[in-house]
N, C-alpha and C. Protein backbone atom coordinates (compact mmCIF):
# COMPACT_ATOMS: atom_id res chain seq x y z
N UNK A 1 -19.99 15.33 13.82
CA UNK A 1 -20.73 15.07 12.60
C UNK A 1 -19.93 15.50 11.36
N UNK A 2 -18.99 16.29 11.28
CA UNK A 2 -18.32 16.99 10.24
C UNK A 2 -17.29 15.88 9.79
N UNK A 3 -16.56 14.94 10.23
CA UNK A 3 -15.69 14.82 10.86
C UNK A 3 -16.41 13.51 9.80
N UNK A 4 -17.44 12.91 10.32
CA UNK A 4 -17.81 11.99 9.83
C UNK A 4 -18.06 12.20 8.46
N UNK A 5 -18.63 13.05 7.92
CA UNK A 5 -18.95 14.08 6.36
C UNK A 5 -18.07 13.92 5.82
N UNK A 6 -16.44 14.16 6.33
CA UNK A 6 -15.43 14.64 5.78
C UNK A 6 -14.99 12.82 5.33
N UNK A 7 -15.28 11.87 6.37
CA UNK A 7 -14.76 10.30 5.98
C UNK A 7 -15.45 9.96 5.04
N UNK A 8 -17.30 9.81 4.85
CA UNK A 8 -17.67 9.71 3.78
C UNK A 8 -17.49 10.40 2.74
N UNK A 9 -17.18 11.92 2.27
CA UNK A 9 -16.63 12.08 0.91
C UNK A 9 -15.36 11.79 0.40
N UNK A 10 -14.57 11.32 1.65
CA UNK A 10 -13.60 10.79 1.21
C UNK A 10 -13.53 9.42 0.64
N UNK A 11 -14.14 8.60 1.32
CA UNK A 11 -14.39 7.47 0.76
C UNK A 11 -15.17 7.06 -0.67
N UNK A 12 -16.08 8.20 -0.96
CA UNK A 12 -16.84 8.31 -2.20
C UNK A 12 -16.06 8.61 -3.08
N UNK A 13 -14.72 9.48 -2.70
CA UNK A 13 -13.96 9.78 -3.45
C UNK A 13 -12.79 9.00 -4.15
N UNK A 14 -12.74 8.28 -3.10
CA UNK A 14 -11.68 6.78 -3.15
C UNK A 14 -12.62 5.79 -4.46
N UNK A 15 -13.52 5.60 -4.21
CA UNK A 15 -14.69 4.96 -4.58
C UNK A 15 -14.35 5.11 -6.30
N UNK A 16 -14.79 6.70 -6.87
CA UNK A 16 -14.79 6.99 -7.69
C UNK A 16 -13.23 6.55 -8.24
N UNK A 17 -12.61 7.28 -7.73
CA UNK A 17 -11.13 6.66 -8.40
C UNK A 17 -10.93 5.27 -8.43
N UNK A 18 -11.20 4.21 -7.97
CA UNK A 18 -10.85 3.06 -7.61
C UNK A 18 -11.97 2.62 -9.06
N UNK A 19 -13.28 2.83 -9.57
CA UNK A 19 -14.18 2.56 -10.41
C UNK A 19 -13.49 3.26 -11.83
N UNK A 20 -13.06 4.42 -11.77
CA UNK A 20 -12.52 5.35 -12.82
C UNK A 20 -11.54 4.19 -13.40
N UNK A 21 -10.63 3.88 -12.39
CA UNK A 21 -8.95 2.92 -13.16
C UNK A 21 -9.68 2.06 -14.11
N UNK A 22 -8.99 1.87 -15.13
CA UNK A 22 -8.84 0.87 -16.31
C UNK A 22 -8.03 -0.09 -16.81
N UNK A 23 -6.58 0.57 -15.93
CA UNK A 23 -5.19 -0.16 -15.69
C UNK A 23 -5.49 -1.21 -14.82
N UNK A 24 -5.30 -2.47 -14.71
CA UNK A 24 -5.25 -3.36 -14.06
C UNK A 24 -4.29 -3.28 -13.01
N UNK A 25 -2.99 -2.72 -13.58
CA UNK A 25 -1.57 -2.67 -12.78
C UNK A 25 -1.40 -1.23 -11.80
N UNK A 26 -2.33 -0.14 -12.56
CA UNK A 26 -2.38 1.06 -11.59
C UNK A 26 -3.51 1.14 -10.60
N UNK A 27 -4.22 -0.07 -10.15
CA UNK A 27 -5.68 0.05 -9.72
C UNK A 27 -5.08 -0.27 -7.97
N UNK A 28 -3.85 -1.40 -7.80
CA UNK A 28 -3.31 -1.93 -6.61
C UNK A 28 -2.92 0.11 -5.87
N UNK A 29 -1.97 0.88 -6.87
CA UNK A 29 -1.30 2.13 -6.78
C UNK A 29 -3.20 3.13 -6.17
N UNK A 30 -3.87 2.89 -6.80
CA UNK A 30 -4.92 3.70 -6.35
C UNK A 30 -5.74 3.44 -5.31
N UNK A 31 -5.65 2.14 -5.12
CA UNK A 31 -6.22 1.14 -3.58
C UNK A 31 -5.01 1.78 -2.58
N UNK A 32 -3.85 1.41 -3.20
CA UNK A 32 -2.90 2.34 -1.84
C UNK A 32 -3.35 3.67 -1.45
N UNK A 33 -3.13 4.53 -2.22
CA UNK A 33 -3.22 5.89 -1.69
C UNK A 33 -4.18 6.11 -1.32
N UNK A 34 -5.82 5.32 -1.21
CA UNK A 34 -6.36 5.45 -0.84
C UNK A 34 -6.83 5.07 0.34
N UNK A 35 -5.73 4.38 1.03
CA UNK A 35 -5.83 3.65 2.11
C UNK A 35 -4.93 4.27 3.15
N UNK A 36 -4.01 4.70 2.40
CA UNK A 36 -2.60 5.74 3.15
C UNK A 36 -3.27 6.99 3.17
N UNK A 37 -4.97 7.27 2.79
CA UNK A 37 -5.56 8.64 2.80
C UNK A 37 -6.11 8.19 4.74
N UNK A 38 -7.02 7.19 4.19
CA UNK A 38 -8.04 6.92 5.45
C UNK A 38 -7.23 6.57 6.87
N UNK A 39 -6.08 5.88 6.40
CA UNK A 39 -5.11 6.19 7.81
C UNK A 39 -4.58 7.42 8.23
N UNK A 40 -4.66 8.13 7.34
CA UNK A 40 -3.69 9.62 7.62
C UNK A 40 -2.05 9.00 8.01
N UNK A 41 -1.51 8.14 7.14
CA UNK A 41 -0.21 7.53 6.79
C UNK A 41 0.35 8.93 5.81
N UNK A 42 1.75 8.64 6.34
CA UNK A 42 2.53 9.79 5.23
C UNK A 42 3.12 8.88 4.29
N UNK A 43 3.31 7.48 4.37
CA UNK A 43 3.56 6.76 2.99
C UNK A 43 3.17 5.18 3.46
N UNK A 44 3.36 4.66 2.15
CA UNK A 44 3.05 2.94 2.59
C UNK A 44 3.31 2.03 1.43
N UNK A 45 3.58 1.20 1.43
CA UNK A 45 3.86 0.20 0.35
C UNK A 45 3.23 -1.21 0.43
N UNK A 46 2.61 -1.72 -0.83
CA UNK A 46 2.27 -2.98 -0.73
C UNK A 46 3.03 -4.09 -1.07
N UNK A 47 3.39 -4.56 -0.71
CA UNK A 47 3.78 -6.20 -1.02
C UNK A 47 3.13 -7.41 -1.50
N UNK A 48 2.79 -8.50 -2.65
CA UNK A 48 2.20 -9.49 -3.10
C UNK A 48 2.84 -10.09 -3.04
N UNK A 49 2.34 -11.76 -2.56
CA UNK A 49 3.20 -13.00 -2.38
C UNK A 49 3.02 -13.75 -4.15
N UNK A 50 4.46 -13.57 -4.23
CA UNK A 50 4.24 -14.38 -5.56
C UNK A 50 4.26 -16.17 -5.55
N UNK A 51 3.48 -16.34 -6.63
CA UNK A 51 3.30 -18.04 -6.14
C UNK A 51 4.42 -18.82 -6.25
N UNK A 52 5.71 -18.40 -6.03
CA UNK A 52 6.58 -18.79 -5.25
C UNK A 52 6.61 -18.65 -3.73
N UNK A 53 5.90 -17.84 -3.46
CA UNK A 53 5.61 -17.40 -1.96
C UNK A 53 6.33 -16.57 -1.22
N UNK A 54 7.55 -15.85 -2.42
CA UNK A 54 8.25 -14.61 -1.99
C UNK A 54 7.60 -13.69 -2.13
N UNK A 55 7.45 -12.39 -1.40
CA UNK A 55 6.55 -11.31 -1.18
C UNK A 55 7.53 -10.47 -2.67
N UNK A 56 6.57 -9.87 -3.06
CA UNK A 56 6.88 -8.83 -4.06
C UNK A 56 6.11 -7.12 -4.38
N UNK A 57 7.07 -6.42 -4.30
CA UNK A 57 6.86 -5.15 -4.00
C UNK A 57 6.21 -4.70 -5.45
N UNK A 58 4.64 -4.26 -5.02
CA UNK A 58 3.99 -4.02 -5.52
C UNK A 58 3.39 -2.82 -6.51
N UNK A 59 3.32 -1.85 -5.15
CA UNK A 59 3.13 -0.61 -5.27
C UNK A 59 3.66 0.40 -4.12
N UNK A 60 3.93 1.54 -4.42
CA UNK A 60 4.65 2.58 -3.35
C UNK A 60 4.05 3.73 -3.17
N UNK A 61 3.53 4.48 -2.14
CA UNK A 61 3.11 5.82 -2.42
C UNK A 61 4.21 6.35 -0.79
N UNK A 62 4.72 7.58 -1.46
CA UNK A 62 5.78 8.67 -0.76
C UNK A 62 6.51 7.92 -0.35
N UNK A 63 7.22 6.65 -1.00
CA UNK A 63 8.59 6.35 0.00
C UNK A 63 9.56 6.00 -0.96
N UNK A 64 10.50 6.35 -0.64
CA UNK A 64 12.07 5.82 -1.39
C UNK A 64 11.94 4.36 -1.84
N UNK A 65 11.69 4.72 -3.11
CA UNK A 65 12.34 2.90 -3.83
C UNK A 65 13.88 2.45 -3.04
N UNK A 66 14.88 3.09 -3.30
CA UNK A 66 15.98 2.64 -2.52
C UNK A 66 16.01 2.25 -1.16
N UNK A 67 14.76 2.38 -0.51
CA UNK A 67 14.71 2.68 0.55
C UNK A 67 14.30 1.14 1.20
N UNK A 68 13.04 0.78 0.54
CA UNK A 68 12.27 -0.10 0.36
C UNK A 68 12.94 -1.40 -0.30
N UNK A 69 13.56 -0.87 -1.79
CA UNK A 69 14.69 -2.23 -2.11
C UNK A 69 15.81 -2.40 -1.30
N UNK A 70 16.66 -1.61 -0.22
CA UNK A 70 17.91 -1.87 0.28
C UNK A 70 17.87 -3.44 1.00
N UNK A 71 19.22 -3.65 0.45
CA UNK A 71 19.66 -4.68 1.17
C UNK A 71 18.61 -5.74 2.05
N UNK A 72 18.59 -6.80 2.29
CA UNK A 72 18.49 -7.14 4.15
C UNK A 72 19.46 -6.95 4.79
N UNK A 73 20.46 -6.43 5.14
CA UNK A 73 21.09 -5.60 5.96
C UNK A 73 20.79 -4.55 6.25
N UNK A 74 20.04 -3.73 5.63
CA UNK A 74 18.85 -2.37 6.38
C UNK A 74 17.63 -3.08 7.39
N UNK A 75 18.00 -3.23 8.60
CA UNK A 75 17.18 -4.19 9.63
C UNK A 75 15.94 -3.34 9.30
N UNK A 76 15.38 -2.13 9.41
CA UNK A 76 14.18 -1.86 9.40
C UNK A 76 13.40 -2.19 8.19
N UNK A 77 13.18 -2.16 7.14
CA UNK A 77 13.06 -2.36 6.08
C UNK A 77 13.31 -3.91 5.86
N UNK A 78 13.79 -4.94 6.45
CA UNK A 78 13.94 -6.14 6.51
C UNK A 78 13.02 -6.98 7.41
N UNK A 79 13.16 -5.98 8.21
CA UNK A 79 12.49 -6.58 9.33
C UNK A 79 10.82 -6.47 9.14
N UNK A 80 10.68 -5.30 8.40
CA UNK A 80 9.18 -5.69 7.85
C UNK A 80 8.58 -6.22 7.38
N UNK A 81 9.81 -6.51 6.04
CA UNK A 81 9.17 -7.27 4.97
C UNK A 81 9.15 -8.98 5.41
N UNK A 82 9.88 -9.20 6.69
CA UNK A 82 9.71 -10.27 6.84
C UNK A 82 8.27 -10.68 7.30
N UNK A 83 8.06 -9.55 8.60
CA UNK A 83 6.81 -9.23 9.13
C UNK A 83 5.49 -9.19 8.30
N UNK A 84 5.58 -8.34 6.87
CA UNK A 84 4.40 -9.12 5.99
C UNK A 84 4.41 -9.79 5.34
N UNK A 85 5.58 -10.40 4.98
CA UNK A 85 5.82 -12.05 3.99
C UNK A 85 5.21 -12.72 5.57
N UNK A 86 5.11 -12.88 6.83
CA UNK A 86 4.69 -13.89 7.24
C UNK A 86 3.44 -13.55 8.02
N UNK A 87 2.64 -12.42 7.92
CA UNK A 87 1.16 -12.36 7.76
C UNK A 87 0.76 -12.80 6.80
N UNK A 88 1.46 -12.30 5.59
CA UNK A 88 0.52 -12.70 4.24
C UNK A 88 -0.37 -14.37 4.21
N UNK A 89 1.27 -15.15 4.94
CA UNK A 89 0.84 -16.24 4.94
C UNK A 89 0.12 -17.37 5.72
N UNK A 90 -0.47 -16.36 7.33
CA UNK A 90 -1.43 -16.48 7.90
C UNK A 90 -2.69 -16.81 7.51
């Protein structure tokens, strides 16, 4: 039961912040971290398909920009973004 207590104030809490934003552009940044809360993720990044239909890096919480922009020759980091450029478009 605690356990469950602890998900709903968290989520009320998400709630509030997500209602609080006024930024249009910091509201995607506050939907993240609040989503990298409820997973218990140590970081995560979003990606938007621009209507070109190339994915575009959105927002970041705890991870290396360099990390995330390197190359496609960094297979991991490539290999993802291919992986949600072609959910997105599921």
């Amino acid at each position: 039961m605690t356990r469950r207590i602890a998900h709903l104030e968290r989520t009320v809490a998400a709630h509030r912040r997500l209602l609080a934003e006024e930024e249009p552009e910091r509201l995607l940044q506050v939907a993240l971290e609040a989503i990298t809360s409820f997973l218990d993720a140590d970081r995560g990044f979003a990606l938007l398909r621009e209507p070109d239909g190339r994915p575009r890096l959105r927002a970041v919480h705890n991870v290396d920009l360099e990390t995330v922009r390197a190359p496609p020759s960094a297979p991991c980091v490539a290999s993802r973004t291919r992986r949600c450029a072609r959910a997105s478009r599921s």
